[in-house]
Protein backbone atom coordinates (compact mmCIF):
# COMPACT_ATOMS: atom_id res chain seq x y z
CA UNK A 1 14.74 82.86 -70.02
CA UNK A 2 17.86 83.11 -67.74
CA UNK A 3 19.31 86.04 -68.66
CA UNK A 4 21.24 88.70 -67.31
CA UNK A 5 18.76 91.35 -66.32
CA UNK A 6 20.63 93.92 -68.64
CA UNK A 7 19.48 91.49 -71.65
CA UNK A 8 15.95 91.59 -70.28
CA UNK A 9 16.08 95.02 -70.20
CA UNK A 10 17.46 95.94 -73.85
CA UNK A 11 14.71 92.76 -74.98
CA UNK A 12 12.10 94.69 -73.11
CA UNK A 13 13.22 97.90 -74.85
CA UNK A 14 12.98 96.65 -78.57
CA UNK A 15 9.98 94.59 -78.42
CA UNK A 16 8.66 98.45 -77.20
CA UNK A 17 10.45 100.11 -79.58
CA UNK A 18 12.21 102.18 -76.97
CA UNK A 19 15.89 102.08 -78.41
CA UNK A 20 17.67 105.43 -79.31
CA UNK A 21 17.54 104.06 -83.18
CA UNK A 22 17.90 107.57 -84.99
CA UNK A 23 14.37 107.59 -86.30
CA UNK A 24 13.18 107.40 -82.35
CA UNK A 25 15.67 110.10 -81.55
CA UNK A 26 14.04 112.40 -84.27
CA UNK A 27 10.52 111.80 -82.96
CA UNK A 28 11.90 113.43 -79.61
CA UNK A 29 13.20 116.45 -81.28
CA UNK A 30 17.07 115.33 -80.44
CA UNK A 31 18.34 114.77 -84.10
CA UNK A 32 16.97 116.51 -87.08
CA UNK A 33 18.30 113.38 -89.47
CA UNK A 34 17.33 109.55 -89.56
CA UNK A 35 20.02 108.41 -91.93
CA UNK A 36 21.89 105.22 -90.58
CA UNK A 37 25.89 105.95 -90.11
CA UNK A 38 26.89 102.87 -91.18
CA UNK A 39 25.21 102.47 -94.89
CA UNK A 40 23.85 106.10 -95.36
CA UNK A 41 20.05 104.15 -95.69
CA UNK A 42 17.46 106.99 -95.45
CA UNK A 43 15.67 105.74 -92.34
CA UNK A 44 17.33 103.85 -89.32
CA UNK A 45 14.61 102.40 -87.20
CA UNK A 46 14.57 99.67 -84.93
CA UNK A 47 14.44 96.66 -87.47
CA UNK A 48 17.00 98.70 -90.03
CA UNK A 49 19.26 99.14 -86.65
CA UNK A 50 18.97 95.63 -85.26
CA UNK A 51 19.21 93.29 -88.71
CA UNK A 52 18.62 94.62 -91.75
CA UNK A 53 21.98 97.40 -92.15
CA UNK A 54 24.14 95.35 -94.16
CA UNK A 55 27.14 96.31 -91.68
CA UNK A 56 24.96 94.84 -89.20
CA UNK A 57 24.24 91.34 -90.94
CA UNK A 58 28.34 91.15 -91.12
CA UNK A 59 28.12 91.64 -87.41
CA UNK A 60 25.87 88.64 -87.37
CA UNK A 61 27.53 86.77 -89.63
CA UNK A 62 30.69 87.00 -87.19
CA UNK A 63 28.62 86.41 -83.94
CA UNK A 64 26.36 83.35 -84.97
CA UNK A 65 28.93 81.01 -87.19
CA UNK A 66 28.43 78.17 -85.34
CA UNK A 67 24.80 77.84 -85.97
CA UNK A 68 25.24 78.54 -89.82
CA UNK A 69 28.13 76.48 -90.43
CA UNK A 70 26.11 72.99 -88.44
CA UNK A 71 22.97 73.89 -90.76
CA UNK A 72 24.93 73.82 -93.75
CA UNK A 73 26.93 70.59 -92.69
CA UNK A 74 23.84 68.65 -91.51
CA UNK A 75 21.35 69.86 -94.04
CA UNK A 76 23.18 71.84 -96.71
CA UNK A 77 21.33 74.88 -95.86
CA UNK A 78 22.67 78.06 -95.82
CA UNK A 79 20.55 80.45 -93.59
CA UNK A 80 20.93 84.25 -93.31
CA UNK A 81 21.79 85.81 -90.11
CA UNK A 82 17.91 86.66 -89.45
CA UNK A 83 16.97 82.81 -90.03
CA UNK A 84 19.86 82.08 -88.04
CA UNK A 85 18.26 84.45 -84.93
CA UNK A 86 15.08 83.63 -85.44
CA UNK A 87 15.67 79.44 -85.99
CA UNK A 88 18.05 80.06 -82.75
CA UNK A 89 15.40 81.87 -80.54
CA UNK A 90 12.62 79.40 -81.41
CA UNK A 91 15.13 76.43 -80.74
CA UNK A 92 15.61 77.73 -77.23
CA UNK A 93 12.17 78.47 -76.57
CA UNK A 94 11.32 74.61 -77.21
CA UNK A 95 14.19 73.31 -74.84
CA UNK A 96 13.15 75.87 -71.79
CA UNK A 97 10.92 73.78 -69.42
CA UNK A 98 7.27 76.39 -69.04
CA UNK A 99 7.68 78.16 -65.30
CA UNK A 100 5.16 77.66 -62.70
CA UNK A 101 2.53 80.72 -62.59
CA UNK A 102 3.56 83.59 -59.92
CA UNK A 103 2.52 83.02 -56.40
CA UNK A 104 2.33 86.71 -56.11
CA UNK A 105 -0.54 88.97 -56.69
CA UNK A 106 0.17 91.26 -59.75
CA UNK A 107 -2.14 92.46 -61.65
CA UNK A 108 -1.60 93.48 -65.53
CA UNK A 109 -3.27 95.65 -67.38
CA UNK A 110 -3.86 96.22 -71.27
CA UNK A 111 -5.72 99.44 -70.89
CA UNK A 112 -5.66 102.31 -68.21
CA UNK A 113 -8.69 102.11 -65.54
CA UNK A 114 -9.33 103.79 -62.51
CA UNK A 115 -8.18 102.84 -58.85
CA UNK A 116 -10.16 101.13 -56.94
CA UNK A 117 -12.57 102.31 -54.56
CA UNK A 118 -10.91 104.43 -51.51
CA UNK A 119 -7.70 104.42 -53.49
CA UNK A 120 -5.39 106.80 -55.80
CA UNK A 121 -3.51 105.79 -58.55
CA UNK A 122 -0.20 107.14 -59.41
CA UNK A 123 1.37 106.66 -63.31
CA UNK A 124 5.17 106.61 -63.57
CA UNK A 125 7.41 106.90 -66.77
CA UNK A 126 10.63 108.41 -67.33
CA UNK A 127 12.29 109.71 -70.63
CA UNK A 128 15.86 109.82 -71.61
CA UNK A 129 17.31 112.98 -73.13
CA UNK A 130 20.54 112.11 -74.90
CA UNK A 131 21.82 115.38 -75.91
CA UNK A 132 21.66 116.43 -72.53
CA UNK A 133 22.68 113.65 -70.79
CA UNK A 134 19.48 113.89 -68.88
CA UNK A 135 16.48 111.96 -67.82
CA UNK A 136 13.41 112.97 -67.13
CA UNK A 137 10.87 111.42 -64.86
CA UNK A 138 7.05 112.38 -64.52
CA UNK A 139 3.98 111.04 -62.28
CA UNK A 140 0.10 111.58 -62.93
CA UNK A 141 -1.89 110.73 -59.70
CA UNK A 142 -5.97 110.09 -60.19
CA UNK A 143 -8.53 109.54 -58.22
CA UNK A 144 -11.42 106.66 -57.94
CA UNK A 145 -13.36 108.10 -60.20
CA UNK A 146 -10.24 109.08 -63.05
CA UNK A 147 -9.98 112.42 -62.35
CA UNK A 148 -6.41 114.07 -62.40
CA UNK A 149 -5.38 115.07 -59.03
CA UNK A 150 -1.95 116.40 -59.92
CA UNK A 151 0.90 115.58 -62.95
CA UNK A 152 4.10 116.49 -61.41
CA UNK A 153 7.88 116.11 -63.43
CA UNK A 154 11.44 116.40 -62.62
CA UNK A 155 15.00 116.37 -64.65
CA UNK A 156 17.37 114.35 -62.97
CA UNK A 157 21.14 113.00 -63.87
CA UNK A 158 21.28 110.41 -66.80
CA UNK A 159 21.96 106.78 -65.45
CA UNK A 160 24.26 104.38 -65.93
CA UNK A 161 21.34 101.19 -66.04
CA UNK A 162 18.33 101.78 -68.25
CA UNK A 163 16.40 100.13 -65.95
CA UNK A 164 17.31 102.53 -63.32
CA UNK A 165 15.71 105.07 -64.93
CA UNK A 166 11.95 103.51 -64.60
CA UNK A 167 12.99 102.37 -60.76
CA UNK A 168 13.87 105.96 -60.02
CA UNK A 169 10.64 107.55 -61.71
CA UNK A 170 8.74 104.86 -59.09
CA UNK A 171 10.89 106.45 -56.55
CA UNK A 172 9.92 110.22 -57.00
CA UNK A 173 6.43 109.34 -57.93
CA UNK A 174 6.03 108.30 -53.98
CA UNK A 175 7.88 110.96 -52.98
CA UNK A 176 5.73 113.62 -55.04
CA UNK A 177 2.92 112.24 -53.15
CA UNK A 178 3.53 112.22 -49.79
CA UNK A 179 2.33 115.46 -48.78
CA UNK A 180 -0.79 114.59 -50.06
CA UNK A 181 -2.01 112.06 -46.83
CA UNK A 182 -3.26 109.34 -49.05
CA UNK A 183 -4.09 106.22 -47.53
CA UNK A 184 -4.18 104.00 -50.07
CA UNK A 185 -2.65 103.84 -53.27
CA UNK A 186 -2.02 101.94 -56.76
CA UNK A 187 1.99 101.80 -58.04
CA UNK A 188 1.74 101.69 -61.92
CA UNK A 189 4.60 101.33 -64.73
CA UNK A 190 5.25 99.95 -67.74
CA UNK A 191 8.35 98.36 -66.88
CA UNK A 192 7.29 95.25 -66.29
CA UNK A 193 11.11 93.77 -65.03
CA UNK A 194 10.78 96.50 -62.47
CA UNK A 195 7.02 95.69 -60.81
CA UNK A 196 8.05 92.24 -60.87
CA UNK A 197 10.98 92.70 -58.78
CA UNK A 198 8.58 95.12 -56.59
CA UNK A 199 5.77 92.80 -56.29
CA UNK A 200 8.26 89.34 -55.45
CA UNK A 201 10.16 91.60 -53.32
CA UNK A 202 13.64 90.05 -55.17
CA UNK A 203 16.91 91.95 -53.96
CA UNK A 204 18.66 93.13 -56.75
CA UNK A 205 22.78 93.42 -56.31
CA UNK A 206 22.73 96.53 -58.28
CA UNK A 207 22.58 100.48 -58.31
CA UNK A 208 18.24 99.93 -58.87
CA UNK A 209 18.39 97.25 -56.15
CA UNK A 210 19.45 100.24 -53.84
CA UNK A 211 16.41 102.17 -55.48
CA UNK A 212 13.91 99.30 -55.07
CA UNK A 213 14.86 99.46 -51.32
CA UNK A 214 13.75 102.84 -50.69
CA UNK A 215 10.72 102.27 -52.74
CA UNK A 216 9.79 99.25 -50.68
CA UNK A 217 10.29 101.83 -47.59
CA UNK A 218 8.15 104.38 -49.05
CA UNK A 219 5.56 101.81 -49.88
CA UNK A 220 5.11 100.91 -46.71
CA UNK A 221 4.10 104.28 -44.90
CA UNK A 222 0.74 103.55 -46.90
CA UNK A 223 -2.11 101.59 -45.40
CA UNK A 224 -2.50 99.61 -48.39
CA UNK A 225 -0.26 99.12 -51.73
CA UNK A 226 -1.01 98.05 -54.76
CA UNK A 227 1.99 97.91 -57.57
CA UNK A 228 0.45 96.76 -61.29
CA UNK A 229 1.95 96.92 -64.75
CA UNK A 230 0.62 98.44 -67.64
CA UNK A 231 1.45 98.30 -71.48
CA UNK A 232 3.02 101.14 -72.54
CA UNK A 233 0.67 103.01 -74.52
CA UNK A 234 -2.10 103.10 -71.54
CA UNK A 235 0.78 104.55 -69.10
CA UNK A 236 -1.16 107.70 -68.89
């Protein structure tokens, strides 16, 4: 889908369930109450935040008239504003032509696994801390054989770009490494927008593009590289 990569990005973020919605923000210990502002409904999650608040269906109401008002003048159907999304999303998906499979090498995974032989594997995530405007960024590096050679974490400035934040915890991953003389090593996140742009080796005209630059940099001090994505819940 050709989208801004700021839409990918907040896409990427719901289907994971990664938005501040209040009830998320309570699971981190940053608010002590998941009641939604707008219509006082005891639990805002992602679902409740996104379509069902009723002050959010008048949002769609306003944004998606088009749609609506064609399927009631064509068919006499009057569809609410999920319908509308969801009719909308699958229209587009029929009309966009299937793309061509990568002609790079990356390699995703569904469930952690060890590094290959002679290699060491390094997890990155990062966390966003709202209250403090902070982030936080950590890196697990494991041998061959799975063991833990060392979990390191650091607190840095909060972002402007979301996707910045996973970019930079790639960044200080390598750097937390380098003392160690590995030779060879496996790159793996969970933000899959980011490894693609790693593995293509696509210039981004942005403040991560400037971040992807100094990973590719990094990257290459190693003998070999290896950079793989990983569902979220095996980023370990």
């Amino acid at each position: 889908m050709r989208v801004p990569n700021k839409v990918r990005v907040f896409a990427w973020r719901l289907c994971k369930d990664s938005l501040p919605s209040k009830l998320n923000l309570c699971k981190r210990k940053i608010l002590e109450n998941t009641t939604c502002e707008f219509c006082n409904y005891p639990i805002e999650d992602i679902s409740h935040g996104m379509l069902n608040c009723q002050d959010i269906k008048d949002a769609w109401k306003q944004l998606l008239p088009e749609y609506r008002i064609n399927k009631w003048n064509i068919e006499h159907s009057l569809l609410s504003p999920m319908q509308t999304a969801h009719q909308a999303i699958g229209l587009q998906k029929t009309l966009t032509p299937p793309t061509s499979e990568p002609s790079y090498l990356m390699q995703k995974l569904g469930c952690w696994c060890a590094p290959p032989t002679g290699f060491c594997k390094i997890n990155v995530d990062a966390a966003l801390f709202f209250d403090l405007r902070k982030v936080g960024v950590g890196a697990v590096v494991s041998d061959e054989r799975g063991n833990m050679l060392m979990a390191v974490n650091k607190v840095e400035h909060e972002l402007n770009e979301p996707e910045s934040v996973e970019t930079l915890a790639m960044l200080r991953g390598l750097q937390f490494i380098l003392h160690l003389e590995i030779s060879k090593v496996v790159l793996e996140s969970d933000c899959l927008l980011m490894v693609e742009a790693l593995s293509t080796n696509t210039t981004l005209l942005s403040t991560q593009g400037n971040i992807l630059q100094e990973i590719w940099d990094l990257l290459r001090l190693f003998d070999e590289h290896k950079v793989q994505h990983v569902v979220r819940s095996e980023n370990k």
